[in-house]
PDB file of N, CA and C in Angstrom:
ATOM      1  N   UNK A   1       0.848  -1.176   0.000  1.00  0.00           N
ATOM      2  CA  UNK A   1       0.000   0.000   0.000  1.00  0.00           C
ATOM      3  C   UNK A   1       0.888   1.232   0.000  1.00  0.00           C
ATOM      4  N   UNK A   2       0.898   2.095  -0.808  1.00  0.00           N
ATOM      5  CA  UNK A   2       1.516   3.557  -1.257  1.00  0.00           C
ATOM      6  C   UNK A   2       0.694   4.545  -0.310  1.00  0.00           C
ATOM      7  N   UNK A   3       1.510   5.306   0.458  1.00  0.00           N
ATOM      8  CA  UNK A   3       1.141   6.854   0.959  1.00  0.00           C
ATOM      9  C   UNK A   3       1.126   7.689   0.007  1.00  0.00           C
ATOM     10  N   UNK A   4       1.136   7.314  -1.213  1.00  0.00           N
ATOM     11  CA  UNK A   4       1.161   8.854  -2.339  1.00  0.00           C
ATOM     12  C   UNK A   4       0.091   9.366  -1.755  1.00  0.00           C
ATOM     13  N   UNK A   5       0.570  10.819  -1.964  1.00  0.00           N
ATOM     14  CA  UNK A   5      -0.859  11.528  -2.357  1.00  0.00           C
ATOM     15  C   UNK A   5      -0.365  12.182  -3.794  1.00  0.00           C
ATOM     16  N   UNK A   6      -1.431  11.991  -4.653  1.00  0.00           N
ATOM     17  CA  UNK A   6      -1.680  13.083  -5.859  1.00  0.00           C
ATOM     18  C   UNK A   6      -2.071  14.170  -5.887  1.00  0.00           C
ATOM     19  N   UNK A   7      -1.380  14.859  -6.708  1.00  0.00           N
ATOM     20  CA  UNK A   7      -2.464  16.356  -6.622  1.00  0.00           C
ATOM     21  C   UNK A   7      -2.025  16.541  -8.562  1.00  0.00           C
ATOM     22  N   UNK A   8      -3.183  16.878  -8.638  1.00  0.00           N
ATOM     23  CA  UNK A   8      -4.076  17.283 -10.148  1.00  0.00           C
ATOM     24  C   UNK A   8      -4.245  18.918  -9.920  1.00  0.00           C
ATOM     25  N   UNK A   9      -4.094  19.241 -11.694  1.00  0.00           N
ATOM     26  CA  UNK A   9      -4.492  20.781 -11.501  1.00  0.00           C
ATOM     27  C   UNK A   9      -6.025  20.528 -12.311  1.00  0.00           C
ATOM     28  N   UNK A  10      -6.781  21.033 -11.525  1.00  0.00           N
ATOM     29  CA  UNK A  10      -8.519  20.438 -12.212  1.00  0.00           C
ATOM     30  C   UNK A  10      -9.587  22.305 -12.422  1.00  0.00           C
ATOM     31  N   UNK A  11      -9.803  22.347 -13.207  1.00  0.00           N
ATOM     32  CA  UNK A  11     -10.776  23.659 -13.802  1.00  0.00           C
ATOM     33  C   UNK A  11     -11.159  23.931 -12.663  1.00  0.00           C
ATOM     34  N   UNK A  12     -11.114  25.371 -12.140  1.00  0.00           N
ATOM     35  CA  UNK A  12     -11.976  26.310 -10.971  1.00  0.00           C
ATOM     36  C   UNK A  12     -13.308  26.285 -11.599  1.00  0.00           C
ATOM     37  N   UNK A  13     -13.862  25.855 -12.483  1.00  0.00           N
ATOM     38  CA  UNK A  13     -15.237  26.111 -13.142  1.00  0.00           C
ATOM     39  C   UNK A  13     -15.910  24.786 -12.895  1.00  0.00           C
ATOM     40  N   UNK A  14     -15.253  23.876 -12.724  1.00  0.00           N
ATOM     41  CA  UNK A  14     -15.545  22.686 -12.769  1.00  0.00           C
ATOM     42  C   UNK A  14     -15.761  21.875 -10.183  1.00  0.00           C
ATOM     43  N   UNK A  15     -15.375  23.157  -9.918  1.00  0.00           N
ATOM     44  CA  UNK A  15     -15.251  23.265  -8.727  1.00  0.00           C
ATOM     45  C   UNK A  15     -16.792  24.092  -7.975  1.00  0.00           C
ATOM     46  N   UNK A  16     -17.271  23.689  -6.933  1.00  0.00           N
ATOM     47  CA  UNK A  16     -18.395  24.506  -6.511  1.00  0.00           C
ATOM     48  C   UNK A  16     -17.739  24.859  -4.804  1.00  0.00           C
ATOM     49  N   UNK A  17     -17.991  25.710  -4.847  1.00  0.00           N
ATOM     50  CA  UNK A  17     -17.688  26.709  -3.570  1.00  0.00           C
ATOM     51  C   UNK A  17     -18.469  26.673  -2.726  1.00  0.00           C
ATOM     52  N   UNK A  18     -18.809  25.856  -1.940  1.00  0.00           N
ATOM     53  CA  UNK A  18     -20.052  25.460  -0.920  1.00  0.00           C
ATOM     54  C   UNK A  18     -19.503  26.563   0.033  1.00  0.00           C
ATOM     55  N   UNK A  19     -19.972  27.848   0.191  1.00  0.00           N
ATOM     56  CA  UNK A  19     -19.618  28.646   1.755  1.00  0.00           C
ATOM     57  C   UNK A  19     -20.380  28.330   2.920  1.00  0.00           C
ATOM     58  N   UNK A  20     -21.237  27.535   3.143  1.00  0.00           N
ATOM     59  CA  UNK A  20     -22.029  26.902   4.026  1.00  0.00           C
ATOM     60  C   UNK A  20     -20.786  25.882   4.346  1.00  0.00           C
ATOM     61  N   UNK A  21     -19.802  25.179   3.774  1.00  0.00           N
ATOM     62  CA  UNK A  21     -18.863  24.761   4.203  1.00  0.00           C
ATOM     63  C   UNK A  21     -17.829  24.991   4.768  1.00  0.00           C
ATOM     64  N   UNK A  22     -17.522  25.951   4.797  1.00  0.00           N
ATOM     65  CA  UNK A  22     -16.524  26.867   4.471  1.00  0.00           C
ATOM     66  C   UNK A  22     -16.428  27.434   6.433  1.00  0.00           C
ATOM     67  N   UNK A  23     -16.073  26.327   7.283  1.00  0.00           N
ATOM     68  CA  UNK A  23     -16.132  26.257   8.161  1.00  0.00           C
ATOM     69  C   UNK A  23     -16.755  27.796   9.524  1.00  0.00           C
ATOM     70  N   UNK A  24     -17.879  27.966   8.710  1.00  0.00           N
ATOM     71  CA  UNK A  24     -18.637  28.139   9.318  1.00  0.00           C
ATOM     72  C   UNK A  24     -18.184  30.140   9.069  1.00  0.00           C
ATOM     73  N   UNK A  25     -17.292  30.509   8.048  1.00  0.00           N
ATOM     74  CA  UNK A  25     -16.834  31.863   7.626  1.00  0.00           C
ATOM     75  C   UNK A  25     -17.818  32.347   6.882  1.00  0.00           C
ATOM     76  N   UNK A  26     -18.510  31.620   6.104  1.00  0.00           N
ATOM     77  CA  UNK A  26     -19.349  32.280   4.649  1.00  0.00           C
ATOM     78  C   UNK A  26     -18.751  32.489   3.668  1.00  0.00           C
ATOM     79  N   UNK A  27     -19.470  33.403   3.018  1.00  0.00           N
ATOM     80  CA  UNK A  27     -18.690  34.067   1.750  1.00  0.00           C
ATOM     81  C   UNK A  27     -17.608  34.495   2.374  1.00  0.00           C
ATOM     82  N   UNK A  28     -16.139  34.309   1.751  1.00  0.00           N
ATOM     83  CA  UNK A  28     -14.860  35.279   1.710  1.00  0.00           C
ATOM     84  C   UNK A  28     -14.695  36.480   0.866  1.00  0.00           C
ATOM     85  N   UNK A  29     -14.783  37.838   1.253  1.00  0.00           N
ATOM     86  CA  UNK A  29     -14.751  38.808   0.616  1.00  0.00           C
ATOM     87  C   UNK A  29     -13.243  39.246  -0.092  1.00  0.00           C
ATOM     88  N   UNK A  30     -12.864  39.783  -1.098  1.00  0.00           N
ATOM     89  CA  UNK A  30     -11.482  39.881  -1.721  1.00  0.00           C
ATOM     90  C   UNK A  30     -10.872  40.155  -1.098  1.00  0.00           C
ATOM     91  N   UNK A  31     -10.882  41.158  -0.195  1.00  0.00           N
ATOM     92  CA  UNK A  31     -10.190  41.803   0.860  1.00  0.00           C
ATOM     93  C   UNK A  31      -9.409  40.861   1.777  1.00  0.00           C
ATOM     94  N   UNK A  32      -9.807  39.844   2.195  1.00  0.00           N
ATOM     95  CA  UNK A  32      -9.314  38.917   3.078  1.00  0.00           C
ATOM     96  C   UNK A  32      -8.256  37.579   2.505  1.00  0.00           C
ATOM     97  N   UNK A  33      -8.409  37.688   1.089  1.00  0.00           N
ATOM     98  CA  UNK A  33      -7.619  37.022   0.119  1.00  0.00           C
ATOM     99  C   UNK A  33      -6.678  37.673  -0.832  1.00  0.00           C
ATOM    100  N   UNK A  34      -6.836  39.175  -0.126  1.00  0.00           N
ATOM    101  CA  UNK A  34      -5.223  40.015  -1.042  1.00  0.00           C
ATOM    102  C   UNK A  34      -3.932  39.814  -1.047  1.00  0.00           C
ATOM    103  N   UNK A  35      -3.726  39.455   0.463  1.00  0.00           N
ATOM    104  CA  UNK A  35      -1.962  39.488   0.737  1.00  0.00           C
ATOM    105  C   UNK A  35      -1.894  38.005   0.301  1.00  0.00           C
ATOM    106  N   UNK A  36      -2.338  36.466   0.352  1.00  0.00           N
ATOM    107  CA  UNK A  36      -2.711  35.421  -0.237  1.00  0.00           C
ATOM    108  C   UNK A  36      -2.290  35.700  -1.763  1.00  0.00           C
ATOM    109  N   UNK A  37      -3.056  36.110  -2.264  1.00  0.00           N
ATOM    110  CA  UNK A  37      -3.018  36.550  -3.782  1.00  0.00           C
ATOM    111  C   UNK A  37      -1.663  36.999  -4.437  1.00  0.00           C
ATOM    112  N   UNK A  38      -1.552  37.778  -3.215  1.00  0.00           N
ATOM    113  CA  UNK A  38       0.132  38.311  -3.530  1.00  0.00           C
ATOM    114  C   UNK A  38       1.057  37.190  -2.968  1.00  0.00           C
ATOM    115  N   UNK A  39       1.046  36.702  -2.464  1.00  0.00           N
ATOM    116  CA  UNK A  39       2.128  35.063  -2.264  1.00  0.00           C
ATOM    117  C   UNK A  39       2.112  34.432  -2.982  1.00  0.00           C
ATOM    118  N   UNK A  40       1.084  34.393  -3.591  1.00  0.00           N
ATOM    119  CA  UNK A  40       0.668  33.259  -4.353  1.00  0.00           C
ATOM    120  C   UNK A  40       1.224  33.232  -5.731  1.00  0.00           C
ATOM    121  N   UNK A  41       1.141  34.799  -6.234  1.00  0.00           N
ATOM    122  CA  UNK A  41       2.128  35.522  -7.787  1.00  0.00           C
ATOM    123  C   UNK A  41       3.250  35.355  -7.229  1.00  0.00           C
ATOM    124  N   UNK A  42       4.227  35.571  -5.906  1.00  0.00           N
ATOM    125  CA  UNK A  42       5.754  35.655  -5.887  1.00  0.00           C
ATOM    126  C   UNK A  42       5.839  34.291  -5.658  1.00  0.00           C
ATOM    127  N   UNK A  43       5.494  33.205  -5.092  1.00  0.00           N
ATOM    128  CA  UNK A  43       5.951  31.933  -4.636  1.00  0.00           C
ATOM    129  C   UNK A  43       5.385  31.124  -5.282  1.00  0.00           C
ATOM    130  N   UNK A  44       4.068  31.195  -5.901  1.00  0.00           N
ATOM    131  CA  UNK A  44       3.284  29.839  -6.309  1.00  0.00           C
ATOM    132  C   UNK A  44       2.770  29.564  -5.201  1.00  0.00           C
ATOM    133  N   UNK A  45       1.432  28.678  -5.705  1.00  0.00           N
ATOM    134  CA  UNK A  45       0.632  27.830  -4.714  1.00  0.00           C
ATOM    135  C   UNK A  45       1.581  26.722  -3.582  1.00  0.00           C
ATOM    136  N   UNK A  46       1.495  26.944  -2.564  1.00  0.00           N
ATOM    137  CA  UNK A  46       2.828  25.593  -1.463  1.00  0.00           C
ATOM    138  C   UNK A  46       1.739  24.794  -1.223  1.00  0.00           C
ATOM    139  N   UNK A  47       0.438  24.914  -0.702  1.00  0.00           N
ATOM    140  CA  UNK A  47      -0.355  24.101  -0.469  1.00  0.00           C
ATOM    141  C   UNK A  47      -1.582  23.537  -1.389  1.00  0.00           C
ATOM    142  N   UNK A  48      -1.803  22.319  -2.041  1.00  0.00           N
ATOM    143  CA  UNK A  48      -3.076  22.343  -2.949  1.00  0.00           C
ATOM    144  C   UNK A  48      -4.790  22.438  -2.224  1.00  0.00           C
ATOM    145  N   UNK A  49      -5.267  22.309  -2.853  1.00  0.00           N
ATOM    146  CA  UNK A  49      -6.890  22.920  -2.062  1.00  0.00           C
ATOM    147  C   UNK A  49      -7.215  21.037  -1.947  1.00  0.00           C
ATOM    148  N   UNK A  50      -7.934  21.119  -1.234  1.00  0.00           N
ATOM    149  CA  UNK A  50      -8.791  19.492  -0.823  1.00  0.00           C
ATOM    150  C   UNK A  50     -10.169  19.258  -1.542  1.00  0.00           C
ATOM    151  N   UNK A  51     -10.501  18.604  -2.315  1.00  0.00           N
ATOM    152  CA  UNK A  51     -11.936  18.567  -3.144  1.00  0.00           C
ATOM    153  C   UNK A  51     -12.432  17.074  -2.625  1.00  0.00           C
ATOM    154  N   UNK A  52     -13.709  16.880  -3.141  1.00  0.00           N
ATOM    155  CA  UNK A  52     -14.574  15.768  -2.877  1.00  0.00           C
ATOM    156  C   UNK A  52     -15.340  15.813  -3.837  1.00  0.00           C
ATOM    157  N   UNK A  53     -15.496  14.491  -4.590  1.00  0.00           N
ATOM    158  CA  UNK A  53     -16.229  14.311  -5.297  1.00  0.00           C
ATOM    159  C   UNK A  53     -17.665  14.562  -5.435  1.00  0.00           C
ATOM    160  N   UNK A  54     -18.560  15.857  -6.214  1.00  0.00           N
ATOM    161  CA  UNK A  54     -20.015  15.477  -6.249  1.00  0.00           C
ATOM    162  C   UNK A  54     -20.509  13.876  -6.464  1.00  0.00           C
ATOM    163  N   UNK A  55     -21.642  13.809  -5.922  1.00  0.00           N
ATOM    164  CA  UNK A  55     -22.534  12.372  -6.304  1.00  0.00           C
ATOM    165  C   UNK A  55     -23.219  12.902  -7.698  1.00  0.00           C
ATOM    166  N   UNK A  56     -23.936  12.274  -8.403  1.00  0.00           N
ATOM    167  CA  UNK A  56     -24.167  12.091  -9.526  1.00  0.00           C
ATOM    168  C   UNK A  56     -25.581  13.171  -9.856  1.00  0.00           C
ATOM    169  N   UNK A  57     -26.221  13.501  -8.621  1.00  0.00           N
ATOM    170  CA  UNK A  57     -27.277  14.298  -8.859  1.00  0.00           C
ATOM    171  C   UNK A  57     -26.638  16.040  -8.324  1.00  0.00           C
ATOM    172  N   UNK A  58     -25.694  15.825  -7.493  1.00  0.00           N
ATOM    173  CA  UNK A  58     -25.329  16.821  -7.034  1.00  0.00           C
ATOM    174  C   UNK A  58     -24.647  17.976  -7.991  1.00  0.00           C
ATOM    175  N   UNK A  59     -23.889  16.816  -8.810  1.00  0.00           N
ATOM    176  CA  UNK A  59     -23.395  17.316 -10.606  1.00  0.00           C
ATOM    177  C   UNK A  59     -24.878  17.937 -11.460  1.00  0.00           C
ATOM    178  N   UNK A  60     -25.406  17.011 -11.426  1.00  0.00           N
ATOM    179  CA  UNK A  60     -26.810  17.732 -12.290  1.00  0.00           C
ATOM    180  C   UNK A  60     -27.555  19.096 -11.976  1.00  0.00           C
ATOM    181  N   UNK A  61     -27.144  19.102 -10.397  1.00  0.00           N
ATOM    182  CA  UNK A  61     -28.390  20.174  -9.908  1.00  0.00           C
ATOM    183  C   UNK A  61     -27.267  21.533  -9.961  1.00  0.00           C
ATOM    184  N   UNK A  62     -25.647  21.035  -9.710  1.00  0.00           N
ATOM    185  CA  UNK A  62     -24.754  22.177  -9.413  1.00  0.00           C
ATOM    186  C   UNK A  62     -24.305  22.819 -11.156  1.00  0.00           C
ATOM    187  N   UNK A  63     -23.923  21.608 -12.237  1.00  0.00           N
ATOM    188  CA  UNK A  63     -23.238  21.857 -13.231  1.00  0.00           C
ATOM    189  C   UNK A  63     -21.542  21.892 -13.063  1.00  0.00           C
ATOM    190  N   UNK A  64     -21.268  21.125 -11.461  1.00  0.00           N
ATOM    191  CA  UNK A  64     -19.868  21.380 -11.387  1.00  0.00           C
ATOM    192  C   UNK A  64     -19.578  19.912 -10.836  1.00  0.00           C
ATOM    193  N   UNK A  65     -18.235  19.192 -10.361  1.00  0.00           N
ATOM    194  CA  UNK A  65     -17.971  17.629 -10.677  1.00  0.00           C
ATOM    195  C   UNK A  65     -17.728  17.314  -8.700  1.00  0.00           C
ATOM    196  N   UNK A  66     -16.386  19.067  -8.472  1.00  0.00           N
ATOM    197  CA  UNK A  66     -16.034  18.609  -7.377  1.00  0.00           C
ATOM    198  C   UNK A  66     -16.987  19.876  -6.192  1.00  0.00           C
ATOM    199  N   UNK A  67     -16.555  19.532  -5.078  1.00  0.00           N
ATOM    200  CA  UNK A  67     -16.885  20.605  -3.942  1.00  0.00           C
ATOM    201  C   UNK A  67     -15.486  20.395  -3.060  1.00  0.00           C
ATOM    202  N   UNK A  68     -15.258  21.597  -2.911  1.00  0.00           N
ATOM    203  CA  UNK A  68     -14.302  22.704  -2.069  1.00  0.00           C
ATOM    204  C   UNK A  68     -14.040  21.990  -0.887  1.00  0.00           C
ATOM    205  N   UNK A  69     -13.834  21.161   0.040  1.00  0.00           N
ATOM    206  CA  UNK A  69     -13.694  21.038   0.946  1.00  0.00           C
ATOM    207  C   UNK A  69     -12.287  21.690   2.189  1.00  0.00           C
ATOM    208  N   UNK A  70     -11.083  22.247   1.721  1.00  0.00           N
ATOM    209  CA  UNK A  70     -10.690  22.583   2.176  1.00  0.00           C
ATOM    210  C   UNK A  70      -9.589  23.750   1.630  1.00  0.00           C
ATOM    211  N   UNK A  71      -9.478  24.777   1.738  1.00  0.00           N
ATOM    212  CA  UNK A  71      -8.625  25.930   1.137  1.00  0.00           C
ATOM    213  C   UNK A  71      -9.590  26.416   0.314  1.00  0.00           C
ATOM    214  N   UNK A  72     -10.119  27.361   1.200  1.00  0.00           N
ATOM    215  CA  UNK A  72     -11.014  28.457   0.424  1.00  0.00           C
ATOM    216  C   UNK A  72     -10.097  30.007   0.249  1.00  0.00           C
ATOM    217  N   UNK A  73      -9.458  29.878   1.045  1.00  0.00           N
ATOM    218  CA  UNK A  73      -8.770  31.625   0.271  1.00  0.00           C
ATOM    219  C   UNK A  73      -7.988  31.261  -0.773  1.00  0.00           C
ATOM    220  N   UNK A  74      -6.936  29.972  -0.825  1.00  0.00           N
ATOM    221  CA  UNK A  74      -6.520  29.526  -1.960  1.00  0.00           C
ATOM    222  C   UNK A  74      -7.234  29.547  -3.148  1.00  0.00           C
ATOM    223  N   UNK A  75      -8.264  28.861  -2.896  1.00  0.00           N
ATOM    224  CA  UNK A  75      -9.561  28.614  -4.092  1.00  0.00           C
ATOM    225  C   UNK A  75      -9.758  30.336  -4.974  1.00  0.00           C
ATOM    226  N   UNK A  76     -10.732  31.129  -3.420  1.00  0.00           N
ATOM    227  CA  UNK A  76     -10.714  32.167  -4.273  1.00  0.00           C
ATOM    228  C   UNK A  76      -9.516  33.607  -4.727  1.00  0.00           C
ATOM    229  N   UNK A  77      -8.262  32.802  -3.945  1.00  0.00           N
ATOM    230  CA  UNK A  77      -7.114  33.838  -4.399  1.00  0.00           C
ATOM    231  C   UNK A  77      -6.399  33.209  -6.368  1.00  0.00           C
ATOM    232  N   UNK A  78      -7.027  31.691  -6.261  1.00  0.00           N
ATOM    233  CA  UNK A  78      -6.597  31.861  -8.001  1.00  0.00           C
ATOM    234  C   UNK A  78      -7.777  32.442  -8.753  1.00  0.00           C
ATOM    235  N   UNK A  79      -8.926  32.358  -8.425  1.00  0.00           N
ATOM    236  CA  UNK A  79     -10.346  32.259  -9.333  1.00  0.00           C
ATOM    237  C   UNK A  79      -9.824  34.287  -9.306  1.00  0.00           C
ATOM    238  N   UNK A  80      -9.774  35.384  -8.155  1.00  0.00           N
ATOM    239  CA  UNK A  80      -9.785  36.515  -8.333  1.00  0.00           C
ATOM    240  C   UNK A  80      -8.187  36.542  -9.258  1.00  0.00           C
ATOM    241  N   UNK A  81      -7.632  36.131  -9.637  1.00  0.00           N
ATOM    242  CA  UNK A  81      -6.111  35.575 -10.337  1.00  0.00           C
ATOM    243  C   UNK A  81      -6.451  35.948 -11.692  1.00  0.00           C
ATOM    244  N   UNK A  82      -7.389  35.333 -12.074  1.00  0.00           N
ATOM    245  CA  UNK A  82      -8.105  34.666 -13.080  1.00  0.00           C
ATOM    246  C   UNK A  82      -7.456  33.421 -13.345  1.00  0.00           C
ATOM    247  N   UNK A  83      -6.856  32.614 -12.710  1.00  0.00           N
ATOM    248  CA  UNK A  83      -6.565  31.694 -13.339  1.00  0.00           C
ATOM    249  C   UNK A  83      -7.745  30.322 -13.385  1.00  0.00           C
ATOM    250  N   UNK A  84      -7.039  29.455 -14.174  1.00  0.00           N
ATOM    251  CA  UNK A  84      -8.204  28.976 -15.127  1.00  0.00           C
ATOM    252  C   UNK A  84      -8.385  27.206 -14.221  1.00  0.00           C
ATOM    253  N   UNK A  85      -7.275  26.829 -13.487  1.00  0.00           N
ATOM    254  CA  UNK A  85      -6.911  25.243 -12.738  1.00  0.00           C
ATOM    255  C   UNK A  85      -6.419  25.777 -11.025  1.00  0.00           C
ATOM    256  N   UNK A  86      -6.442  25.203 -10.710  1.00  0.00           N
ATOM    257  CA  UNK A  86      -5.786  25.151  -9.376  1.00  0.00           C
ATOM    258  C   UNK A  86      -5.244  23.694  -8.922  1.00  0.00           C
ATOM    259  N   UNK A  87      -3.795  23.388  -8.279  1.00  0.00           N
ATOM    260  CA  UNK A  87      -3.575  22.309  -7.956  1.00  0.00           C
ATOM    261  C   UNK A  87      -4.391  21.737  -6.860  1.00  0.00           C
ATOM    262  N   UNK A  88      -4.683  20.757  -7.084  1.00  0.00           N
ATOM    263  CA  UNK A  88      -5.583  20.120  -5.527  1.00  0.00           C
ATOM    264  C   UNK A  88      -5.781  18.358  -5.652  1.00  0.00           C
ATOM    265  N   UNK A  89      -5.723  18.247  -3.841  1.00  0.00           N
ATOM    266  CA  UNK A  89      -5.870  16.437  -4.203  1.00  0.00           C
ATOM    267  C   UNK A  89      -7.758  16.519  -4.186  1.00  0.00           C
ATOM    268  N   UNK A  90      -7.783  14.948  -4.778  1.00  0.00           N
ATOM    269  CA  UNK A  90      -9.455  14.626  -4.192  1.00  0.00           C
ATOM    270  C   UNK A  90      -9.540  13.804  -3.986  1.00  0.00           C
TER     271      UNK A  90
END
């Protein structure tokens, strides 16, 4: 049995942002993901975001595959980036 962990760079579009998850913060406003944002252009991402697979209706009703489970300023410091993937395991 292998301890790998993988990490994939997978579409931010393809990701749903549950803030009801989002341990109990809500929405994250930009403001709180600026200096983030700026680490993130000089160093690159150090940590990948944590996803979980939607179930099969959850895809239908959302239009998206995974949900956010862990690194939400990450999440929304690439999406305000514009960038288009983010590294993350699932």
């Amino acid at each position: 049995m292998s301890n790998t962990t993988t990490v994939v760079n997978i579409p931010l579009n393809e990701i749903l942002f549950d803030d009801d998850l989002n341990e109990g913060r809500g929405k994250i406003a930009p403001i709180y993901v600026a200096q983030l944002m700026n680490d993130i252009q000089e160093h690159g991402l150090i940590q990948p975001v944590i996803l979980s697979n939607l179930t099969l209706n959850e895809q239908a009703e959302t239009g998206k595959v995974y949900r956010l489970v862990a690194g939400y300023r990450r999440g929304y410091s690439f999406m305000f980036l514009g960038k288009p993937t983010i590294p993350a395991i699932i």
